[in-house]
N, C-alpha and C. Protein backbone atom coordinates (compact mmCIF):
# COMPACT_ATOMS: atom_id res chain seq x y z
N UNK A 1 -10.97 37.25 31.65
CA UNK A 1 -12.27 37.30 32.28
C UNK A 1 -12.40 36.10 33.24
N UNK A 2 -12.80 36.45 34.41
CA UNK A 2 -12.38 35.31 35.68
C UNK A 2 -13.95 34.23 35.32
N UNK A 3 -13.40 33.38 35.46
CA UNK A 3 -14.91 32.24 35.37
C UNK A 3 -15.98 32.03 36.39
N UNK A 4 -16.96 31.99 36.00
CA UNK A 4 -18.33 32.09 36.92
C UNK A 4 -17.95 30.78 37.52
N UNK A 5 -18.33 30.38 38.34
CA UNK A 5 -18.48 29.54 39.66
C UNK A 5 -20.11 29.20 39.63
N UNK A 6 -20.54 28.18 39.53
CA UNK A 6 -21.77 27.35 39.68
C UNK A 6 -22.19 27.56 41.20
N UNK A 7 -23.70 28.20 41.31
CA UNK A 7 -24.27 28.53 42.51
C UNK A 7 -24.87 27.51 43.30
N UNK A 8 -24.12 26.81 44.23
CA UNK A 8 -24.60 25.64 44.85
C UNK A 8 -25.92 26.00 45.39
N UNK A 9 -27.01 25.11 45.56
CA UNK A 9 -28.73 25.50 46.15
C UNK A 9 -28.84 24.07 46.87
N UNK A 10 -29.41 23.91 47.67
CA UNK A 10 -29.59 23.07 48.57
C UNK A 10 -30.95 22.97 48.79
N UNK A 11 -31.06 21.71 48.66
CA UNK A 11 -32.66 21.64 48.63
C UNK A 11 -33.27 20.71 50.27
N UNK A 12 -34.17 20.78 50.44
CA UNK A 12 -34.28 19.69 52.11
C UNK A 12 -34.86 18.57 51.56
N UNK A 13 -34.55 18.12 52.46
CA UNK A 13 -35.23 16.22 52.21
C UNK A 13 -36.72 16.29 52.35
N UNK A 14 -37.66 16.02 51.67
CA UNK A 14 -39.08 15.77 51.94
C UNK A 14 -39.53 14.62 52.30
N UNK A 15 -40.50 14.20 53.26
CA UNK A 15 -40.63 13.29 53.90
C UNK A 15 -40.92 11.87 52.60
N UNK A 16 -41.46 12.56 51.69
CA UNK A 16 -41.79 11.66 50.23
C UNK A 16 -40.02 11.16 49.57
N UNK A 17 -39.34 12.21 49.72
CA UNK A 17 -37.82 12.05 49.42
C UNK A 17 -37.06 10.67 50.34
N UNK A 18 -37.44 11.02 51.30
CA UNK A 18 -36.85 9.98 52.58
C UNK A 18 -37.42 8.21 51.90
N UNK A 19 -38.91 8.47 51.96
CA UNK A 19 -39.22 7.31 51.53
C UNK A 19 -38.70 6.30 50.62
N UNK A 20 -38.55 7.21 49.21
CA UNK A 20 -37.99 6.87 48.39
C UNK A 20 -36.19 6.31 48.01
N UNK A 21 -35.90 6.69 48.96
CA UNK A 21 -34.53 6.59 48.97
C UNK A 21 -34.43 5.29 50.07
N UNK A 22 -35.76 5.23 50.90
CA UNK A 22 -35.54 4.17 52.00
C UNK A 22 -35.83 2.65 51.14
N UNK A 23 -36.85 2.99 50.22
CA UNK A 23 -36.96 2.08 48.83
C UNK A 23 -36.21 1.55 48.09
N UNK A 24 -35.57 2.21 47.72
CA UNK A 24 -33.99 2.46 47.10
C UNK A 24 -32.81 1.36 47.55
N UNK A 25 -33.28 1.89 49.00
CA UNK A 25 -32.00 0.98 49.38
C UNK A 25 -32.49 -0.65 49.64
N UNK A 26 -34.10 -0.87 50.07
CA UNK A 26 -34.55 -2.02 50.11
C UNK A 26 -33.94 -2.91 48.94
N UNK A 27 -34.18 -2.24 47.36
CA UNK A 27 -34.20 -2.86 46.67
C UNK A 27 -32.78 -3.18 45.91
N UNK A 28 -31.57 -2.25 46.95
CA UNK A 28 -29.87 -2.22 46.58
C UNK A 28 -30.06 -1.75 45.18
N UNK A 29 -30.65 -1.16 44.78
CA UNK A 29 -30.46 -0.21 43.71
C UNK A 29 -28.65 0.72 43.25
N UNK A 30 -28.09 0.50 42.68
CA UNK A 30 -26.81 1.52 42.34
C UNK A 30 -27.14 2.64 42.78
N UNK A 31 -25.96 3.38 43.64
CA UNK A 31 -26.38 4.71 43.98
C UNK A 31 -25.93 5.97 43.29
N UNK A 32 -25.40 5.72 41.57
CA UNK A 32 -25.43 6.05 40.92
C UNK A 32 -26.78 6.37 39.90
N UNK A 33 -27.75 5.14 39.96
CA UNK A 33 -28.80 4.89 39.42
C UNK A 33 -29.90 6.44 40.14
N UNK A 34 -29.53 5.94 41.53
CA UNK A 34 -30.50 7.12 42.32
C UNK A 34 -30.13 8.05 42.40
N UNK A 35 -28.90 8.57 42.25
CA UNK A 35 -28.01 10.21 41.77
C UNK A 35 -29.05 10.86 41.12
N UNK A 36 -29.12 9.93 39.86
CA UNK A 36 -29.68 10.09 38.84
C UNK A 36 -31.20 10.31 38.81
N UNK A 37 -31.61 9.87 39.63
CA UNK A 37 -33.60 9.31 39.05
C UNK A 37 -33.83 10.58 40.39
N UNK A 38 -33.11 10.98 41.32
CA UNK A 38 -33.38 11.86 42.39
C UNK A 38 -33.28 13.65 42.41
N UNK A 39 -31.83 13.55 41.48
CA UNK A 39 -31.09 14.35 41.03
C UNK A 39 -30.42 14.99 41.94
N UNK A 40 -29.84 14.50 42.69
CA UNK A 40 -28.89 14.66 44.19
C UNK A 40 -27.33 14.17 43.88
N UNK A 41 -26.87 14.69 44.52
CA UNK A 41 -25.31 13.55 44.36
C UNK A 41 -24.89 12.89 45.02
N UNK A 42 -23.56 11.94 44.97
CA UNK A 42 -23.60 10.25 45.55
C UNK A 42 -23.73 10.98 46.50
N UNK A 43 -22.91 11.82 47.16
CA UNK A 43 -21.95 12.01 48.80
C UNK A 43 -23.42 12.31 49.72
N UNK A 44 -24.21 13.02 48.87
CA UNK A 44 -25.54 13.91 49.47
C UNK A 44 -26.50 12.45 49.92
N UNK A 45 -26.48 11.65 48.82
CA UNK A 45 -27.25 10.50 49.11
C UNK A 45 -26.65 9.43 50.42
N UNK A 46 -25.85 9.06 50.26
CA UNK A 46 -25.07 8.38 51.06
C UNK A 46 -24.78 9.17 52.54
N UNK A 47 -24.57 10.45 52.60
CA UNK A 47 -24.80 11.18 53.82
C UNK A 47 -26.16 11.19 54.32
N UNK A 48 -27.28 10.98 53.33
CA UNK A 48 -28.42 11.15 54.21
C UNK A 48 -28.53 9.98 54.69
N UNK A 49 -28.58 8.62 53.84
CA UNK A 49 -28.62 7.28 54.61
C UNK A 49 -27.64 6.86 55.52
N UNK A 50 -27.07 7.81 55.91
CA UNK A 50 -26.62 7.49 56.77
C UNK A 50 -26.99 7.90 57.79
N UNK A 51 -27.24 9.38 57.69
CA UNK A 51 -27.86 9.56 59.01
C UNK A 51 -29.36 8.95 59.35
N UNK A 52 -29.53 8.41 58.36
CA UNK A 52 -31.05 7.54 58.81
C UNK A 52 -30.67 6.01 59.14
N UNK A 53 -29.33 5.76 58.94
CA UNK A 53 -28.99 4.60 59.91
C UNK A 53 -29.47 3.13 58.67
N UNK A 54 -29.54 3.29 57.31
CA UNK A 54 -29.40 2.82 56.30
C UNK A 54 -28.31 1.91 55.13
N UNK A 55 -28.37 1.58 55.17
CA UNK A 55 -27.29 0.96 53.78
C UNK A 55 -27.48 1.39 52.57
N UNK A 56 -26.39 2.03 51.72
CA UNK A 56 -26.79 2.12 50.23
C UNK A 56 -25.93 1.35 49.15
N UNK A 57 -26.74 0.85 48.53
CA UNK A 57 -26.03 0.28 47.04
C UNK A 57 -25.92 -0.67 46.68
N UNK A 58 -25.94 -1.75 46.33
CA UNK A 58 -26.05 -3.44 46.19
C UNK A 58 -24.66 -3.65 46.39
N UNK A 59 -23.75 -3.22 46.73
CA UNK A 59 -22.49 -3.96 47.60
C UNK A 59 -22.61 -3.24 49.10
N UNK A 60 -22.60 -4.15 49.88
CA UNK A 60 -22.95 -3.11 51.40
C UNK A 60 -21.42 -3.85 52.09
């Protein structure tokens, strides 16, 4: 029996989302920590601050 495959869903950034993550990085928070408390993953996080021209993670 062939194995189900997990249905990737994509959610958009909300302008409240942006904030928070712009917070995030003020405070060099682990971007493991915010994986977590966001429920996004690193690459997703780190791709968005980036395109917002950001730093993430308390080692920059």
């Amino acid at each position: 029996m062939p194995k189900k495959t997990k249905k990737i869903t994509r959610r958009e950034w909300t302008a409240a989302d942006v904030k928070e993550l712009r917070a995030h990085s003020k405070a060099k928070t682990p971007v493991t920590k915010i994986s977590k408390q966001t429920k996004r993953s690193v690459p997703s996080l780190r791709m968005k601050a980036s395109s917002l021209g950001i730093g993430l993670g308390h080692q920059r």
